[in-house]
Protein backbone atom coordinates (compact mmCIF):
# COMPACT_ATOMS: atom_id res chain seq x y z
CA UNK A 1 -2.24 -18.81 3.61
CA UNK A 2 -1.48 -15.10 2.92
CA UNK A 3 2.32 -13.77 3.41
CA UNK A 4 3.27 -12.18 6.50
CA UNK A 5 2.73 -8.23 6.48
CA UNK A 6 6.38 -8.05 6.58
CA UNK A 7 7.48 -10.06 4.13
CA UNK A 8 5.12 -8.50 1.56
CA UNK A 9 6.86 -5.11 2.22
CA UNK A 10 10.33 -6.49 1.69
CA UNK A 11 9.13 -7.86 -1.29
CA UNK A 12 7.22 -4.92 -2.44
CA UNK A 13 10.51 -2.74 -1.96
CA UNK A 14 12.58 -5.22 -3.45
CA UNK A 15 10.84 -5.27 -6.32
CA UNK A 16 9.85 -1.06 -6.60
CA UNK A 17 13.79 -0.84 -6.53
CA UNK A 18 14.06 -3.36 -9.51
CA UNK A 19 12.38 -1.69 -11.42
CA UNK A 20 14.11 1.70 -10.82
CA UNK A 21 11.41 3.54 -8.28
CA UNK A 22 12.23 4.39 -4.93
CA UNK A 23 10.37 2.89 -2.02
CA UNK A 24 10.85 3.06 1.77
CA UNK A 25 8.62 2.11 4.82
CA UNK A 26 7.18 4.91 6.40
CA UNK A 27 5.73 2.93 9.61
CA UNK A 28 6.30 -0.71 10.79
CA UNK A 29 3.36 -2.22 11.78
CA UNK A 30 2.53 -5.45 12.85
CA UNK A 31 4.83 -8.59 11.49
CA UNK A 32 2.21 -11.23 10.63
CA UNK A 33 -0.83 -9.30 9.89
CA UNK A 34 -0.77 -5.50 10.22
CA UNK A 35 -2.66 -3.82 7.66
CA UNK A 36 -0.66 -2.20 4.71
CA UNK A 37 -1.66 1.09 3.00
CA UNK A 38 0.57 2.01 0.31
CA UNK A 39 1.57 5.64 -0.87
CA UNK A 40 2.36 6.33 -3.96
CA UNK A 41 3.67 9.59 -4.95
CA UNK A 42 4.28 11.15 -8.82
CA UNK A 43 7.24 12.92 -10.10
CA UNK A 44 4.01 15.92 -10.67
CA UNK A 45 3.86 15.75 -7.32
CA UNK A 46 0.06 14.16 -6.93
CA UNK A 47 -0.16 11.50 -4.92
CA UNK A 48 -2.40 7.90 -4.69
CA UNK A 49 -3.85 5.99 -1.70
CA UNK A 50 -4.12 2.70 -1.57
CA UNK A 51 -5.55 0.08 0.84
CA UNK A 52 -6.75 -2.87 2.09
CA UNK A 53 -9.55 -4.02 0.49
CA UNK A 54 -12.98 -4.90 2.40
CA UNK A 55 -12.75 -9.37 2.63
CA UNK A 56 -16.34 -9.07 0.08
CA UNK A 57 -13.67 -8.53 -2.83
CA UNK A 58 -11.42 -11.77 -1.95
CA UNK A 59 -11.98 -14.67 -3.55
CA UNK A 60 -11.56 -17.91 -1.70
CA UNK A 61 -9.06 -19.18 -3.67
CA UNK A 62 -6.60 -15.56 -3.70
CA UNK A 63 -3.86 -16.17 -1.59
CA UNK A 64 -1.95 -12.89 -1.61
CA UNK A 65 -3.34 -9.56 -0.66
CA UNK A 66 -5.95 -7.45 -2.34
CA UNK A 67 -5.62 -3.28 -2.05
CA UNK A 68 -8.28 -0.90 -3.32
CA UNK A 69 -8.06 2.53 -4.17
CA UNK A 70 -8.58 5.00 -1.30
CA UNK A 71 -7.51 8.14 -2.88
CA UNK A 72 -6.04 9.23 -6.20
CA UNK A 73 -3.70 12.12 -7.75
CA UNK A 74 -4.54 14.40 -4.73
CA UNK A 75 -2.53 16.96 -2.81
CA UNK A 76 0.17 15.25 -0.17
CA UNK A 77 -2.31 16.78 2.59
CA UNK A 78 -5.26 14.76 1.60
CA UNK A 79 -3.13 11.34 2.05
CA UNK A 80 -1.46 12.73 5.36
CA UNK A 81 -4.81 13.41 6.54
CA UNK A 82 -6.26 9.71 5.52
CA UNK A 83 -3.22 8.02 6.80
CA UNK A 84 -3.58 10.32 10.04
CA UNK A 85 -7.49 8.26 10.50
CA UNK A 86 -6.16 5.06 9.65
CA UNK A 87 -3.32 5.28 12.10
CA UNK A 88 -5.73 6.21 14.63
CA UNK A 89 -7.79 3.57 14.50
CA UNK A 90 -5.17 0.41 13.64
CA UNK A 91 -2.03 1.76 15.67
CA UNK A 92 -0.89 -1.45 14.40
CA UNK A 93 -0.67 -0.45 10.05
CA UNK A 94 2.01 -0.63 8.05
CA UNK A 95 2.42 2.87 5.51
CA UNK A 96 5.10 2.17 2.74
CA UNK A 97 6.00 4.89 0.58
CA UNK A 98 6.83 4.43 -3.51
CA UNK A 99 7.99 6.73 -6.05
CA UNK A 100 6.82 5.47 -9.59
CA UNK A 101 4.78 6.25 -12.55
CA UNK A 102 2.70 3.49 -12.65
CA UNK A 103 1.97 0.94 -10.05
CA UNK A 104 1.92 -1.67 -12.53
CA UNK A 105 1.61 -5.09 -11.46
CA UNK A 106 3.47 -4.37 -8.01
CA UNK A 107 0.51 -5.14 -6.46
CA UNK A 108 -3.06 -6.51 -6.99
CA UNK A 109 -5.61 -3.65 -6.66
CA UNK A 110 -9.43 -4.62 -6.45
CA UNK A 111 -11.60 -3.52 -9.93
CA UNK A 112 -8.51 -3.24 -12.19
């Protein structure tokens, strides 16, 4: 059983803010299963999409959630205009916004 939309953002904050980024929700989507795109934005001022990733990349047995690269170190424009589609056609998305250098292990991304 996956977490809740929501609580994956809280923790996903929580845990940006541990370790010293800044992170803030953008647009509340839906509580149990709106989608989640994450932004992530450099101190050089490039910024990186990220996703949901198509259900052919989960494994049966991977619980938690799965993101896959949508866009990377591009203009600020480029992201508002993908987030702009997506929006349009899930009204229902989460967008969370974090400010660090490296995504780490904040979340699982697809290929990495």
């Amino acid at each position: 059983m996956r977490l809740k939309s929501d609580i994956f953002v809280s923790a996903l904050i929580r845990r940006v803010f541990a370790q010293g980024g800044y992170a803030a929700v953008l647009r509340r989507g839906a509580e149990e299963a709106g989608a989640i795109f994450i932004r992530q934005r450099s101190r050089l001022g490039m910024e990186s999409l990220y996703g949901p990733a198509p259900q052919s990349f989960l494994e049966d047995a991977m619980p938690g959630r799965l993101f896959e690269v949508r866009l990377e170190a591009v203009e600020a424009e480029a992201v508002d205009q993908a987030l702009a589609r997506e929006i349009r056609f899930d009204p229902d998305c989460w967008v969370v916004e974090i400010e660090v250098e490296a995504r780490g292990d904040l979340f699982d991304v697809a290929g990495s």
